[in-house]
Structures are given as structure tokens and as C-alpha cells.
Protein backbone atom coordinates (compact mmCIF):
# COMPACT_ATOMS: atom_id res chain seq x y z
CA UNK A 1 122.33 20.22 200.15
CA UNK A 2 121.35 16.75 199.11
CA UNK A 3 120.26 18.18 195.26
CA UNK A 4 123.64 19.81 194.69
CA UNK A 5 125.34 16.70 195.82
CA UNK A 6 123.14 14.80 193.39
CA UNK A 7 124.01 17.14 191.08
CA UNK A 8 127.38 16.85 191.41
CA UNK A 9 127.31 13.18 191.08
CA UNK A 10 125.81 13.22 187.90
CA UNK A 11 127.77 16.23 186.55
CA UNK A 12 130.78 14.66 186.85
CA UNK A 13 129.74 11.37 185.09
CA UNK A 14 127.93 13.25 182.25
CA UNK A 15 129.07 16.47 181.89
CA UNK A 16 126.18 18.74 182.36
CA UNK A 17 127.98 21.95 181.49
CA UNK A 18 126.59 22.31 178.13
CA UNK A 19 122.73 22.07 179.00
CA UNK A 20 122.98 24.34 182.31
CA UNK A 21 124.89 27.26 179.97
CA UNK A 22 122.06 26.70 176.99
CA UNK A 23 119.45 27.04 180.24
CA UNK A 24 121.14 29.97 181.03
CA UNK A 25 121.86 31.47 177.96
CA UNK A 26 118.07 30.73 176.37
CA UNK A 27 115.57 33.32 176.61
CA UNK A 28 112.16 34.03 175.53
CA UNK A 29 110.92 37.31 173.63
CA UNK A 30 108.65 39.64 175.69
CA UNK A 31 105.60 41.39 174.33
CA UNK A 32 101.71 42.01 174.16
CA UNK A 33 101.31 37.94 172.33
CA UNK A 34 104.07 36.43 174.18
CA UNK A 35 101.35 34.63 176.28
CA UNK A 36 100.78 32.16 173.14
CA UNK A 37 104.06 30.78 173.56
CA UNK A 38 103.12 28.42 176.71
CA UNK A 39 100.44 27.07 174.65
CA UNK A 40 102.81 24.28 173.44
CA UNK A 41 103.84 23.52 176.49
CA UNK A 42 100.54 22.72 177.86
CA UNK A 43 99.88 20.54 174.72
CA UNK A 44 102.57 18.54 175.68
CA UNK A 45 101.89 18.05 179.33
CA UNK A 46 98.55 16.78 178.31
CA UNK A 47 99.89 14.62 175.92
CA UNK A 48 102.38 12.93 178.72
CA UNK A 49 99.00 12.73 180.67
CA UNK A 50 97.83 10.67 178.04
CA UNK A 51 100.89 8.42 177.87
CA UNK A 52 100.82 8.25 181.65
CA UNK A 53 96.74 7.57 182.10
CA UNK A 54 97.29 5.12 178.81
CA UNK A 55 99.69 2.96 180.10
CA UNK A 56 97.55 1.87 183.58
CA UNK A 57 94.69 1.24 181.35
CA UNK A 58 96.69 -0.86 179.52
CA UNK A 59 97.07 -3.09 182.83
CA UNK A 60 93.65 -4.20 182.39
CA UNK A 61 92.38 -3.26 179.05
CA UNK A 62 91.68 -6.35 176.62
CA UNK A 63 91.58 -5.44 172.73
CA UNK A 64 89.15 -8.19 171.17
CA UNK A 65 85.52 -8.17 170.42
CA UNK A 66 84.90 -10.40 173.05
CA UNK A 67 86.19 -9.14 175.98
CA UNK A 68 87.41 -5.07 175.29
CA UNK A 69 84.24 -3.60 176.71
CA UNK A 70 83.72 -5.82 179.67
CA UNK A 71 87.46 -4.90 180.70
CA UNK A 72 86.75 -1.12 180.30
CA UNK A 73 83.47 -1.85 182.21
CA UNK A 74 85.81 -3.57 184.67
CA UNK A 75 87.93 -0.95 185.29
CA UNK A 76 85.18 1.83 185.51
CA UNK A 77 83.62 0.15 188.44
CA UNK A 78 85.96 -2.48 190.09
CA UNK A 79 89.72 -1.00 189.68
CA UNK A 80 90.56 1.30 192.56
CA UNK A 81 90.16 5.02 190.75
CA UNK A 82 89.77 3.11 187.49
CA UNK A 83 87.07 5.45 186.55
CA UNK A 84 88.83 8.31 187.52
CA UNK A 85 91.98 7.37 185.54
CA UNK A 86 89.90 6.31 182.33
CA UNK A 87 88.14 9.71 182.62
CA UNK A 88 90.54 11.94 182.75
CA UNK A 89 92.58 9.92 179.75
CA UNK A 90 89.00 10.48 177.75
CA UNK A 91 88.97 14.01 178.82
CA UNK A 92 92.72 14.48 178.25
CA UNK A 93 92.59 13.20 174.73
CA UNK A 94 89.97 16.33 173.71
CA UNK A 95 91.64 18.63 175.56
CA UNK A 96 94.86 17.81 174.28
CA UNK A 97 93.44 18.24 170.27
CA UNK A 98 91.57 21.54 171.52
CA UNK A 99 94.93 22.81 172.03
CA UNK A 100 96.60 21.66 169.70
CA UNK A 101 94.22 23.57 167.45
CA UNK A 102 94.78 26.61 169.15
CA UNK A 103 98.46 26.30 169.23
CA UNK A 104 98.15 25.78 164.91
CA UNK A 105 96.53 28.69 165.10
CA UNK A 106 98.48 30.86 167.30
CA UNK A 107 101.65 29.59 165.14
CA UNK A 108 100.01 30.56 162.23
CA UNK A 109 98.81 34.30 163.18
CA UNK A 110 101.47 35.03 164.75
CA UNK A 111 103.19 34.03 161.46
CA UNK A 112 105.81 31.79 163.64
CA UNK A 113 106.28 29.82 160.58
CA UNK A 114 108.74 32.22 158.73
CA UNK A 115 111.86 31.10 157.84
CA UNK A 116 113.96 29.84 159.30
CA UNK A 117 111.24 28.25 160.98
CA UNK A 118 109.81 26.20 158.31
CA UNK A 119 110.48 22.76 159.18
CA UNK A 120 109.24 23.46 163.07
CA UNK A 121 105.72 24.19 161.54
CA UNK A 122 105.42 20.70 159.06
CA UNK A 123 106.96 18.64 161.99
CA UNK A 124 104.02 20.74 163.96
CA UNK A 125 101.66 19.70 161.41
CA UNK A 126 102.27 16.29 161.75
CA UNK A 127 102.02 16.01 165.00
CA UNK A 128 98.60 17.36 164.65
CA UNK A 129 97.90 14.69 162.06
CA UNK A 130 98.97 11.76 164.45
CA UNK A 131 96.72 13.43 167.47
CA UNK A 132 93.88 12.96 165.33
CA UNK A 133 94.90 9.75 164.12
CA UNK A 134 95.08 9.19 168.08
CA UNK A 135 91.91 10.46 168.65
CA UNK A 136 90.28 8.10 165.96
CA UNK A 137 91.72 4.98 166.42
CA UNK A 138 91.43 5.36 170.49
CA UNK A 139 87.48 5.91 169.82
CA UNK A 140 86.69 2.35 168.94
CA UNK A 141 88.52 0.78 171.70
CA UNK A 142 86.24 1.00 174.54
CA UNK A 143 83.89 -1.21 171.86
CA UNK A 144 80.53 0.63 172.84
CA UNK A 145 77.36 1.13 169.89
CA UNK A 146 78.68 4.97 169.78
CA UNK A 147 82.15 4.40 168.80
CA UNK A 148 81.57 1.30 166.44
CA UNK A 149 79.19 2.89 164.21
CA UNK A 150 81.35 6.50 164.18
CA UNK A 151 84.18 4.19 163.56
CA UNK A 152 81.93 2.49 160.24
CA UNK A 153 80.98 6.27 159.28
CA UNK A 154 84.75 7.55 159.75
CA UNK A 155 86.16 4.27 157.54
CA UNK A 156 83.62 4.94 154.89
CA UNK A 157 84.52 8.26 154.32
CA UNK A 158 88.34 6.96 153.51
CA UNK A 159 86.80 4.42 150.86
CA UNK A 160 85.82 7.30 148.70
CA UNK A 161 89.75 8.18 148.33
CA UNK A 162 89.96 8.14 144.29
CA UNK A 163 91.30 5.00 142.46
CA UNK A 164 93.01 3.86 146.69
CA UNK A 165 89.79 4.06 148.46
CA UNK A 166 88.69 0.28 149.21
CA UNK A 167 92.32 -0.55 149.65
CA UNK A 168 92.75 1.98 152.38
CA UNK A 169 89.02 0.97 153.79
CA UNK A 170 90.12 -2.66 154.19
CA UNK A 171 93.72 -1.84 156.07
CA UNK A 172 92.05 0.25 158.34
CA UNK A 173 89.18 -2.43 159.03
CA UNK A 174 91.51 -5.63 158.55
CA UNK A 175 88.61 -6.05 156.32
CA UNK A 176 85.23 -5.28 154.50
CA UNK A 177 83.59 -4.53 157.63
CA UNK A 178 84.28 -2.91 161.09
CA UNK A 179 84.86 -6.76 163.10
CA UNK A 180 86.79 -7.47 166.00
CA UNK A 181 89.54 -7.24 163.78
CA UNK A 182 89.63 -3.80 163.25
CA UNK A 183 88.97 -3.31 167.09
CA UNK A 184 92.80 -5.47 167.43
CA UNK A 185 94.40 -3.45 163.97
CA UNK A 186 93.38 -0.25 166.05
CA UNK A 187 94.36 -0.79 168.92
CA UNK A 188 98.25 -1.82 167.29
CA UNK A 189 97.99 1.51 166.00
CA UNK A 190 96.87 3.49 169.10
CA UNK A 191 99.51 2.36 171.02
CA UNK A 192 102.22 1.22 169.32
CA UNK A 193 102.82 2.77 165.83
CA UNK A 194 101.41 6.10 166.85
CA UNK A 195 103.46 6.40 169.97
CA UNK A 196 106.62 5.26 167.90
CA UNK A 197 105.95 7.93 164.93
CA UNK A 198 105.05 10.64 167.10
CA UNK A 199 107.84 10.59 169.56
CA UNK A 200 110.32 10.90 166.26
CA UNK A 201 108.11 13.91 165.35
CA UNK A 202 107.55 15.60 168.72
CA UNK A 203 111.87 15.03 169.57
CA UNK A 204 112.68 16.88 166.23
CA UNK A 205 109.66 19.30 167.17
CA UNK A 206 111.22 20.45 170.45
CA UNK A 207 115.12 20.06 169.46
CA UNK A 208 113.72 23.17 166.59
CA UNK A 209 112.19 25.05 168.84
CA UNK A 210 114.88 24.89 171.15
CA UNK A 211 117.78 25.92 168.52
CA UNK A 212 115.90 28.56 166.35
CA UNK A 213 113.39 30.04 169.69
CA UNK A 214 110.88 31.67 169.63
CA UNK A 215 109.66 33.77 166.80
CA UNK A 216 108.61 37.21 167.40
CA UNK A 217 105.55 38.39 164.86
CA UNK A 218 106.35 40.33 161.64
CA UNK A 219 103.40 43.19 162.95
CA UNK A 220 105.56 43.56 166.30
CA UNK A 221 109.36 43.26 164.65
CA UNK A 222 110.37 46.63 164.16
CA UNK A 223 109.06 47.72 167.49
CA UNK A 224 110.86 45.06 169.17
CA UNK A 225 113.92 45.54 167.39
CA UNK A 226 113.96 49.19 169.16
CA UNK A 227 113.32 47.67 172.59
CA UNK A 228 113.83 44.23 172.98
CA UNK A 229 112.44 43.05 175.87
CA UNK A 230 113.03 39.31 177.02
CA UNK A 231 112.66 36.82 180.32
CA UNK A 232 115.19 34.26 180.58
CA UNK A 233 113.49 30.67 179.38
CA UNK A 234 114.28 28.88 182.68
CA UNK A 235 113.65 29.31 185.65
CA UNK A 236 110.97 32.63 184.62
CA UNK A 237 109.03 31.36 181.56
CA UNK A 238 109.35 27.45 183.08
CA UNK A 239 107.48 28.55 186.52
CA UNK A 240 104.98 30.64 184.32
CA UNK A 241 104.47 27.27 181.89
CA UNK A 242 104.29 25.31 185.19
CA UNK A 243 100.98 27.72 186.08
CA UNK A 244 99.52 26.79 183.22
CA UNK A 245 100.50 23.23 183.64
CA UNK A 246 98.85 23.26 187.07
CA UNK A 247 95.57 25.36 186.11
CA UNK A 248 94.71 22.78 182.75
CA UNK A 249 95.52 19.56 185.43
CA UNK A 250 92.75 21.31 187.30
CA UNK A 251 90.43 21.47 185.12
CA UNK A 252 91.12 18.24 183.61
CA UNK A 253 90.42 16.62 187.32
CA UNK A 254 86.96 18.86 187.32
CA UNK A 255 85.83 17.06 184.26
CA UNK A 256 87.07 13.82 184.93
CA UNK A 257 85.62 13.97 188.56
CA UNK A 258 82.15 15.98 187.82
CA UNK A 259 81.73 14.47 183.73
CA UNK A 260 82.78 10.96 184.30
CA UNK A 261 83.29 9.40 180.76
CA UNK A 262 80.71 7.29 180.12
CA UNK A 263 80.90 4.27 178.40
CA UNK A 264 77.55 2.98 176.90
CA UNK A 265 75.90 -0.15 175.56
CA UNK A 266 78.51 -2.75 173.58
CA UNK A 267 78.57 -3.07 170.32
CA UNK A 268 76.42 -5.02 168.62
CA UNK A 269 77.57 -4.90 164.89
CA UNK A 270 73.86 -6.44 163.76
CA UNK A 271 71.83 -3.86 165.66
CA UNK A 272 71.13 -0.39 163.49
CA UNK A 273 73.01 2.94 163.74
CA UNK A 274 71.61 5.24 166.39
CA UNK A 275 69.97 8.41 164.91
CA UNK A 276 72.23 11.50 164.50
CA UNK A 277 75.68 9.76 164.57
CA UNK A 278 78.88 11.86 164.11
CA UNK A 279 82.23 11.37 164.27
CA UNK A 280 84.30 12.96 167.25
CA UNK A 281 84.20 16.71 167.83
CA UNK A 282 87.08 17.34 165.89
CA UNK A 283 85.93 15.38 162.56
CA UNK A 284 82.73 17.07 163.23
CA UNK A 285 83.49 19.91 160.17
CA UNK A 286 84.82 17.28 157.81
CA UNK A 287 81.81 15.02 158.35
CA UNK A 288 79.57 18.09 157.89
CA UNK A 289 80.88 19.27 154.76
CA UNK A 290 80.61 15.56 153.10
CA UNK A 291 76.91 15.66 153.80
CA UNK A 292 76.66 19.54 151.69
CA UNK A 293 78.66 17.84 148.79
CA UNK A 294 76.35 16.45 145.93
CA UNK A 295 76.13 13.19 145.15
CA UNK A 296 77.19 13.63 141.97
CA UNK A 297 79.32 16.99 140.01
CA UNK A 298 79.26 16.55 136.26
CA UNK A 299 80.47 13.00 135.80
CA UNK A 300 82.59 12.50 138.90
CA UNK A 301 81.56 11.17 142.62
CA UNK A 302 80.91 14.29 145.19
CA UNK A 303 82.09 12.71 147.68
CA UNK A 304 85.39 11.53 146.40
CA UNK A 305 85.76 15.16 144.42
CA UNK A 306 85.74 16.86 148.44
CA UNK A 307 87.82 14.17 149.84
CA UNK A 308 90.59 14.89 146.73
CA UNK A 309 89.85 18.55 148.03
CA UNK A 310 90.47 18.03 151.58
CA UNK A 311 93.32 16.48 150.82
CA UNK A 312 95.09 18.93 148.98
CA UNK A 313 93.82 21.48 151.55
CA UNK A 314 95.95 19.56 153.89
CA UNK A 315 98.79 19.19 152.16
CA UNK A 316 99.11 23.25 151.16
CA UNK A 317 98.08 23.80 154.84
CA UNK A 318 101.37 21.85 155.65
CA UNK A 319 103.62 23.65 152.91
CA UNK A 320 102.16 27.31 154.48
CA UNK A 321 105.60 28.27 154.55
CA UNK A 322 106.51 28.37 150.99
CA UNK A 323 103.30 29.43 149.72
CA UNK A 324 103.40 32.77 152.37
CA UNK A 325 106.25 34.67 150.24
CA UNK A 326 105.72 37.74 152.19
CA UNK A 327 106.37 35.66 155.30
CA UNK A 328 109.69 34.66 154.41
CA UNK A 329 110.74 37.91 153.74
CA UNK A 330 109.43 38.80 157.67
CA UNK A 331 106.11 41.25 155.98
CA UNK A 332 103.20 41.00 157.36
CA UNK A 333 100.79 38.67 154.94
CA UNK A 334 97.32 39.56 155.21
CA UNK A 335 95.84 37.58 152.56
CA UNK A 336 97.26 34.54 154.41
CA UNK A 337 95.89 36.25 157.80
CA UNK A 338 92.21 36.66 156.20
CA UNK A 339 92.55 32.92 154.84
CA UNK A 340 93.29 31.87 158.88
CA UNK A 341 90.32 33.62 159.92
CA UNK A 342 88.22 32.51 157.49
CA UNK A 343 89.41 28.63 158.08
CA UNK A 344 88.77 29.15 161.84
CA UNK A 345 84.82 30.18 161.36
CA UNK A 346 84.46 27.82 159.11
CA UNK A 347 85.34 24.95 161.37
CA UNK A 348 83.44 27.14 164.51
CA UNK A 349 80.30 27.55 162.24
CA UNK A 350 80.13 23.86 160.55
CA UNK A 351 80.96 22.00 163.82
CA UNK A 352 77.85 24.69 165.62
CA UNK A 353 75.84 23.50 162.72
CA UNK A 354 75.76 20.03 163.17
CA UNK A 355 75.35 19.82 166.72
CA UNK A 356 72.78 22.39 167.48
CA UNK A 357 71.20 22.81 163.90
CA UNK A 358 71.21 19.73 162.24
């Protein structure tokens, strides 16, 4: 056959050996949550979507004031499938960050981030860090009204960083204001810097994964540990990924085909802020809680107070690991479980808020 000769060819210039007996040797734990496993592996399909759909835009896409939304315009209705391609990188992006949360999630109740699994979950972190930062600095580029003045609210909100603030707010904006400037610093950022950071992250992600596997939850161990069931990782849980793979392209083509991705009126930087603006769905909570936080608590600036908060928040929410004691000795935590919980309504409940309620 013409794939064993190729095979054969490259095996004995490279030495292949290694890979095909870690292929063989690898398997994946079997049991009633073993489903949340390929949830990763959708993630990053979506995200090589992205890189894929991102770099034919890039044929045609122009980042300055003058000339970024006309090219997106140009591409939407004169570029062979230009629309279609734009959409489903649009669609992608929030699809990619809606799993992403889930997969956090999934990690995290399934307490996956026991030892000696700790540095899996902060490279994980990260990675969900730089998707946002993706998400945020690929919103202005299409340089429509929407995006400009989310893009104002979203830079304001980092100016209110204690004793930083302005100097953060002018080297995300290049400047005092959102100008064509910060349209060219973002655009450097979405597809350049990000890329660069995040492949270092999502490498070491995967080469973890790969040499520690998959982590079977503390509530299931001892069962498991009496029958331990398994499938080997390729080819079984690889064609089962692939399904998934296959269903999520599917729907992203539904959405890109039936939703097309609209792009709006361009920015006009002197015209007023449309009523009701928000961030993107995923800042949504943030922005929400911002507007619940005084303007003032004793002596001190609300706003800056709950950014110093959120901050921390993060930074714990990276260092789960070491806080979950009980986790690292493989118990089941359920203080850390009810904290989970209670995270994931409050984003579900603030984000419901502001679009329906507010």
C-alpha cells in the first residue's frame, strides 16, 4: 500500500519507533465522566479553525482606520466565500471560549488538577487568559460603531487598575483615546504576540497531558482502582474525538451559513455610544458586576477596589491547586466543589441579567 510505503520512507529517515509504541502504549481511563475528556480536543480543533479561517482573512484584511472596515466589507461581499470564511472565524472565536469554559470547568469538578497535575491546569489557565485576550483584541478589528465603543468601555475598565491604571490604558490604546492607533496596536497583538505566546502555552499544555494522562476523579478512584476499565488513546478515543470534531464543524457551518456575522456601520469615533453597550459575551459578568460596585467604599474608588478583587480572584483561581489540600492528597474537596458551583451561577445569572434584565 502506498501509506505503508510512505511510512516506511519516513520511518527510516526519522525513526518513528518511539511515537507509534507511546500510541500504542497510551490509553485513556473508562467511566461514567470519561465523556469530558474530548472536550479539549474540540477546543483545540476550533482553535486551528481559527488559525486556519484567520490567516485567509489576513489576505485581504487592512488594519488602519482608514481602510480596515471597507476591506472586511470587501471581503463579506466581493471575495469568493469571503462571508462564509469571516463567519465562521466570528462564530469559531465564541465557540471556541464557550468551550474553553466548559473544559475549566470540567477540569475543575472533576478535580483533574491534583497533583501531579498542577502545572497542566495554570498552563490551562493561561491559555484561557490569551483566548480572551483573543477575543478582545479581535473585536475592534472589523472597525464597526459596536466594537469601537465596547473596545472604549473594555479599555476604561483597565484604567481603574490601582496606582498602573492610565499606564496600562494608554499601551493598550497607543494612547489617550481609542484612534486608529489602537485599531494597528491590536491588531499586532491579535495576530502576532498572541499566536506566539499561546503556541508556547498550548505545546507545554499537550506535551503534560500527554506524559501524566488523564486523571481519573477522586469520587470515582477507589471504584476504579477495583476495576479499571480503559480504551486505548489511538485509534478508539481519536475516532470518538474525531465525532466530536465533525459534529461542532457542523454546527459551526449552520451558524456561519444561517447567522452570517454581521458587520455594521464604521466607526465614527465623534458620533455617541449606542444605548445598552456591553462588552462581548464572555466579559458580559465582569462588566455587570462593575456597574453593582459603588462609586465610592469608605475612602477608596469602587471601581478600582473590584478590579484589585477580580484580580486576585484570578490569580487564586490559577493557584487552585495548592489552595485544594484535600485535592492533593486525591479526597474529594467539597468546599472547593460548592465554590465551582457557586462561580458557575454566578457568571450564568449576571451574564442572564444584563442581557434580558437590564
Amino acid at each position: 500500500m502506498k501509506i505503508e510505503k510512505f511510512y516506511n520512507w519516513v520511518n527510516d529517515r526519522l525513526d518513528l519507533s518511539g511515537i507509534s509504541n507511546f500510541a500504542d502504549k497510551k490509553v485513556v481511563p473508562v467511566h461514567k465522566y470519561h465523556f469530558w475528556y474530548g472536550i479539549g480536543g474540540i477546543t483545540l480543533f476550533l482553535y486551528i479553525i481559527q488559525v486556519l479561517t484567520g490567516i485567509l482573512l489576513l489576505l485581504y484584511y487592512r488594519p488602519t482606520a482608514e481602510n480596515a472596515f471597507e476591506s472586511v466589507e470587501f471581503i463579506m461581499t466581493s471575495v469568493r466565500f469571503g462571508w462564509l470564511i469571516r463567519s465562521i472565524h466570528s462564530w469559531g472565536a465564541n465557540l471556541m471560549i464557550f468551550f474553553l469554559f466548559i473544559h475549566m470547568f470540567s477540569t475543575y469538578f472533576m478535580k483533574a488538577y491534583r497533583k501531579p497535575r498542577e502545572l497542566t491546569w495554570i498552563s490551562g489557565a493561561f491559555l484561557l487568559i490569551l483566548a480572551l485576550a483573543f477575543g478582545f483584541s479581535g473585536y475592534l478589528l472589523p472597525w464597526n460603531k459596536l466594537a469601537f465603543f465596547a473596545t472604549k468601555v473594555g479599555t476604561e475598565m483597565a484604567a481603574v487598575i490601582p496606582v498602573i491604571g492610565h499606564d496600562v490604558l494608554i499601551f493598550l490604546r497607543g494612547g489617550e483615546e481609542v484612534t486608529g492607533a489602537t485599531l494597528t496596536r491590536f491588531f499586532g497583538f491579535h495576530v502576532a504576540l498572541l499566536p506566539l505566546i499561546t503556541a508556547l502555552f498550548l505545546v507545554i499544555h499537550i506535551i503534560l497531558i500527554q506524559a501524566q494522562g488523564m486523571s481519573v476523579p477522586p469520587s470515582l478512584s477507589e471504584e476504579y482502582e477495583k476495576k479499571p476499565k480503559s480504551m486505548k488513546f489511538f485509534p478508539d478515543f481519536m475516532l470518538r474525538d474525531a465525532v466530536g470534531w465533525l459534529l461542532v464543524l457542523g454546527l459551526l457551518g449552520i451558524l456561519a451559513a444561517i447567522f452570517p456575522w454581521e458587520l455594521g456601520e464604521k466607526a465614527d469615533p465623534y458620533a455617541s455610544a449606542p444605548q445598552g453597550i456591553k462588552p462581548e459575551w464572555f466579559f458580559v459578568f465582569l462588566f455587570q458586576t462593575l456597574k453593582y460596585i459603588p462609586g465610592k467604599i469608605l475612602s477608596f474608588s469602587g471601581e478600582s477596589l473590584a478590579i484589585f478583587a477580580i484580580a486576585i480572584a484570578v490569580v487564586l483561581w490559577i493557584f487552585i491547586p495548592f489552595l485544594d489540600r484535600k485535592g492533593q492528597k486525591n479526597l474529594h474537596s467539597r468546599t472547593f466543589t460548592v465554590i465551582g458551583i457557586i462561580l458557575v451561577l454566578y457568571i450564568i445569572a449576571l451574564t442572564a441579567i444584563s442581557y434580558f434584565f437590564d
